[in-house]
C-alpha atoms as a PDB file:
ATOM      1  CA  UNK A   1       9.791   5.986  -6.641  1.00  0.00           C
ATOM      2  CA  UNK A   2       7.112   3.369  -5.801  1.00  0.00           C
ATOM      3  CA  UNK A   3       3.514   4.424  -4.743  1.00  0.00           C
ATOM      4  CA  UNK A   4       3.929   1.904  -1.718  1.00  0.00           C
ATOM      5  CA  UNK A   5       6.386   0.869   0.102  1.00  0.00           C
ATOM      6  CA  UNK A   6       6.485  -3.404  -0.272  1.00  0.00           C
ATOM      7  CA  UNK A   7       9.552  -3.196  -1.497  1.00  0.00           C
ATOM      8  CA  UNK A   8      10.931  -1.219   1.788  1.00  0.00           C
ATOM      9  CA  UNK A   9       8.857  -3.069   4.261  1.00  0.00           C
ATOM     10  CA  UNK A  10      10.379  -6.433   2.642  1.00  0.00           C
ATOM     11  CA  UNK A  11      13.585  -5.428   2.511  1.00  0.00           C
ATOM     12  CA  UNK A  12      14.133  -4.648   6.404  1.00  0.00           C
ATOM     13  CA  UNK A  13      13.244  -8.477   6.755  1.00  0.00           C
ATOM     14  CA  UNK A  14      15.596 -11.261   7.363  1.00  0.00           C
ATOM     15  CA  UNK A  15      16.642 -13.114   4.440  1.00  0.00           C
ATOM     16  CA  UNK A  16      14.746 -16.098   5.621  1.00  0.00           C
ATOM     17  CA  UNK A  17      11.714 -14.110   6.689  1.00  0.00           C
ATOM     18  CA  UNK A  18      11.509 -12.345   3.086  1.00  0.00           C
ATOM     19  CA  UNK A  19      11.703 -15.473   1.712  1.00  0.00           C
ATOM     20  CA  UNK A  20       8.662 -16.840   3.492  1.00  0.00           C
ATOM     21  CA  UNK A  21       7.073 -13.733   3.277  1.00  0.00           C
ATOM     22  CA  UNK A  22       7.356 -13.520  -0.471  1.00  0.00           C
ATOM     23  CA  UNK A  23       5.219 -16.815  -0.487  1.00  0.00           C
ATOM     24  CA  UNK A  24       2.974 -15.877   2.398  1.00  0.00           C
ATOM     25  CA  UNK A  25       1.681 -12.703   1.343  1.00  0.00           C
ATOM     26  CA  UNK A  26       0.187 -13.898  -2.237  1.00  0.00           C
ATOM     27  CA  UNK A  27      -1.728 -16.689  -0.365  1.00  0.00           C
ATOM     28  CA  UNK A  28      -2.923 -14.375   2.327  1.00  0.00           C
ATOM     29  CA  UNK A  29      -4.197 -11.666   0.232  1.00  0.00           C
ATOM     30  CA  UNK A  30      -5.664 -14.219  -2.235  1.00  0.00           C
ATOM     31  CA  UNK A  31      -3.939 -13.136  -5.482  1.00  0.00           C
ATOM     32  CA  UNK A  32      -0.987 -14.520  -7.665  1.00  0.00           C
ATOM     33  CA  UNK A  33       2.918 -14.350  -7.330  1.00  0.00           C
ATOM     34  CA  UNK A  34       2.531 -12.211 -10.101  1.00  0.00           C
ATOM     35  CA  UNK A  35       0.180 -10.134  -9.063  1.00  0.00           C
ATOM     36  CA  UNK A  36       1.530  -9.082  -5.894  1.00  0.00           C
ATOM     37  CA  UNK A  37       5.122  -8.476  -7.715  1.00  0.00           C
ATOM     38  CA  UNK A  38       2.629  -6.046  -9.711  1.00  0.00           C
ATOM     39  CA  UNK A  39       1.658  -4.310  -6.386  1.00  0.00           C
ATOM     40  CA  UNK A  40       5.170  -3.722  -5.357  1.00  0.00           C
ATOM     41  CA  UNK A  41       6.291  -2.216  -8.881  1.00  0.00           C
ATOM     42  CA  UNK A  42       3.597   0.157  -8.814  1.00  0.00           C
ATOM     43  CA  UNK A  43       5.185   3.723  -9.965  1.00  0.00           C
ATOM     44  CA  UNK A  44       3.821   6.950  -7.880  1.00  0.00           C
ATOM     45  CA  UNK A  45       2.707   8.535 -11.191  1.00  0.00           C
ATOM     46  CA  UNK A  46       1.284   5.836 -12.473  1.00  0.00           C
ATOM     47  CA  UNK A  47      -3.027   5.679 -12.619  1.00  0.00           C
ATOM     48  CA  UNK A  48      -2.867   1.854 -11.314  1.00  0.00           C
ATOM     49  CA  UNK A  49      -3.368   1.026  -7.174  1.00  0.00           C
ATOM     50  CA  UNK A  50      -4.279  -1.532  -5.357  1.00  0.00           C
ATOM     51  CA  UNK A  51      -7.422  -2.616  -4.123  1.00  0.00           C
ATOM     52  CA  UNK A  52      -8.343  -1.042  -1.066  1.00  0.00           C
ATOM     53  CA  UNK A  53      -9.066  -4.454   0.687  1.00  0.00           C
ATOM     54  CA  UNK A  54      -6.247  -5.450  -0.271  1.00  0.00           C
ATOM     55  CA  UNK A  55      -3.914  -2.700   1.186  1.00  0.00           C
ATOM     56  CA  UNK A  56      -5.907  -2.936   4.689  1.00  0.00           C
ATOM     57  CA  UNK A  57      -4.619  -6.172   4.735  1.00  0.00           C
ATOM     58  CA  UNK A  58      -0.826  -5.615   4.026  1.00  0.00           C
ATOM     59  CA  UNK A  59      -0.798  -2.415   6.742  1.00  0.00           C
ATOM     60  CA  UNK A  60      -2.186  -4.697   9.176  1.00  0.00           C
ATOM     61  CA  UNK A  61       0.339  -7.719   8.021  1.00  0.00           C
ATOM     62  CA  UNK A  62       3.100  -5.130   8.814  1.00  0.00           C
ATOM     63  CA  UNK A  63       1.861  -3.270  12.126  1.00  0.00           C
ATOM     64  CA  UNK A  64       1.468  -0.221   9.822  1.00  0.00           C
ATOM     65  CA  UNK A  65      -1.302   2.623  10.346  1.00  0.00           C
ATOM     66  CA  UNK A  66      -4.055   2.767   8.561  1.00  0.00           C
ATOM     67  CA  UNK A  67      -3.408   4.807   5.268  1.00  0.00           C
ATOM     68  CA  UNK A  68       0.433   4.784   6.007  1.00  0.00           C
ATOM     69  CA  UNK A  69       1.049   2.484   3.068  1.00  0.00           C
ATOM     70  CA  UNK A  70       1.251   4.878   0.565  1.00  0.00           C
ATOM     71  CA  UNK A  71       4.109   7.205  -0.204  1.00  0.00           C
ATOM     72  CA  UNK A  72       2.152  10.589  -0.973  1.00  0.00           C
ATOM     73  CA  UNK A  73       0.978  12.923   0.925  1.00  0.00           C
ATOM     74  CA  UNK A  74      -2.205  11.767   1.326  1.00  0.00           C
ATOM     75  CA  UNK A  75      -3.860  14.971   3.171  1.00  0.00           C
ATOM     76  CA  UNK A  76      -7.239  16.052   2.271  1.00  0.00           C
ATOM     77  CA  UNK A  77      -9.788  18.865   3.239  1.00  0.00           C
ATOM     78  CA  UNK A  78     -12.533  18.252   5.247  1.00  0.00           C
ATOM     79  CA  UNK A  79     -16.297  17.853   3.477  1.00  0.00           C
ATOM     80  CA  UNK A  80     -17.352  21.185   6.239  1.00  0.00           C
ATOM     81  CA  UNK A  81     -14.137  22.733   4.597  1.00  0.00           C
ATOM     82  CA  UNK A  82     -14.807  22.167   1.164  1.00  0.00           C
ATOM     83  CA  UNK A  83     -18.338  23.232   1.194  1.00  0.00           C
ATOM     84  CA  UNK A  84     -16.946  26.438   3.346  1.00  0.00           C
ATOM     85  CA  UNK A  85     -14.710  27.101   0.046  1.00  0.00           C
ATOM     86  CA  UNK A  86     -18.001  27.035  -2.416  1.00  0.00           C
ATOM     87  CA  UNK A  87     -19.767  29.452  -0.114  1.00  0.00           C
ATOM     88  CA  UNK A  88     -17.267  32.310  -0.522  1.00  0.00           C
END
């Protein structure tokens, strides 16, 4: 499974559209064709991700939430309930 879902996103596009899209995106986000095929391959165990600029910019490009990107579970404590934890 991928740690983001490009590939999905991409794929519910129109033939035409994916094909623009596929040169779009590299020029928007300011990296090579290469580099954003890197992005999409990205495995969910693997240590690599994508620069966090660089993510804003592709949830925004696709109407996505903030954070909704990614495909783990991405919840996380609260700093008042972490520091609760080291009290007890």
């Amino acid at each position: 499974m991928y740690k983001y879902k490009i590939n999905e996103l991409l794929a519910n596009l129109p033939m035409k559209d994916y094909k623009k899209a596929m040169k779009l995106i590299p020029k928007i986000l300011g990296v090579s064709v290469n580099t954003f095929l890197n992005y999409r391959n990205i495995l969910i165990d693997e240590d690599r991700d994508i620069p966090y600029q660089k993510v804003v910019s592709l949830e925004k490009m696709f109407g996505l939430e903030a954070g909704s990107l990614i495909n783990l579970d991405t919840t996380q404590k609260t700093i008042y309930e972490l520091l609760e934890e080291q009290e007890v």
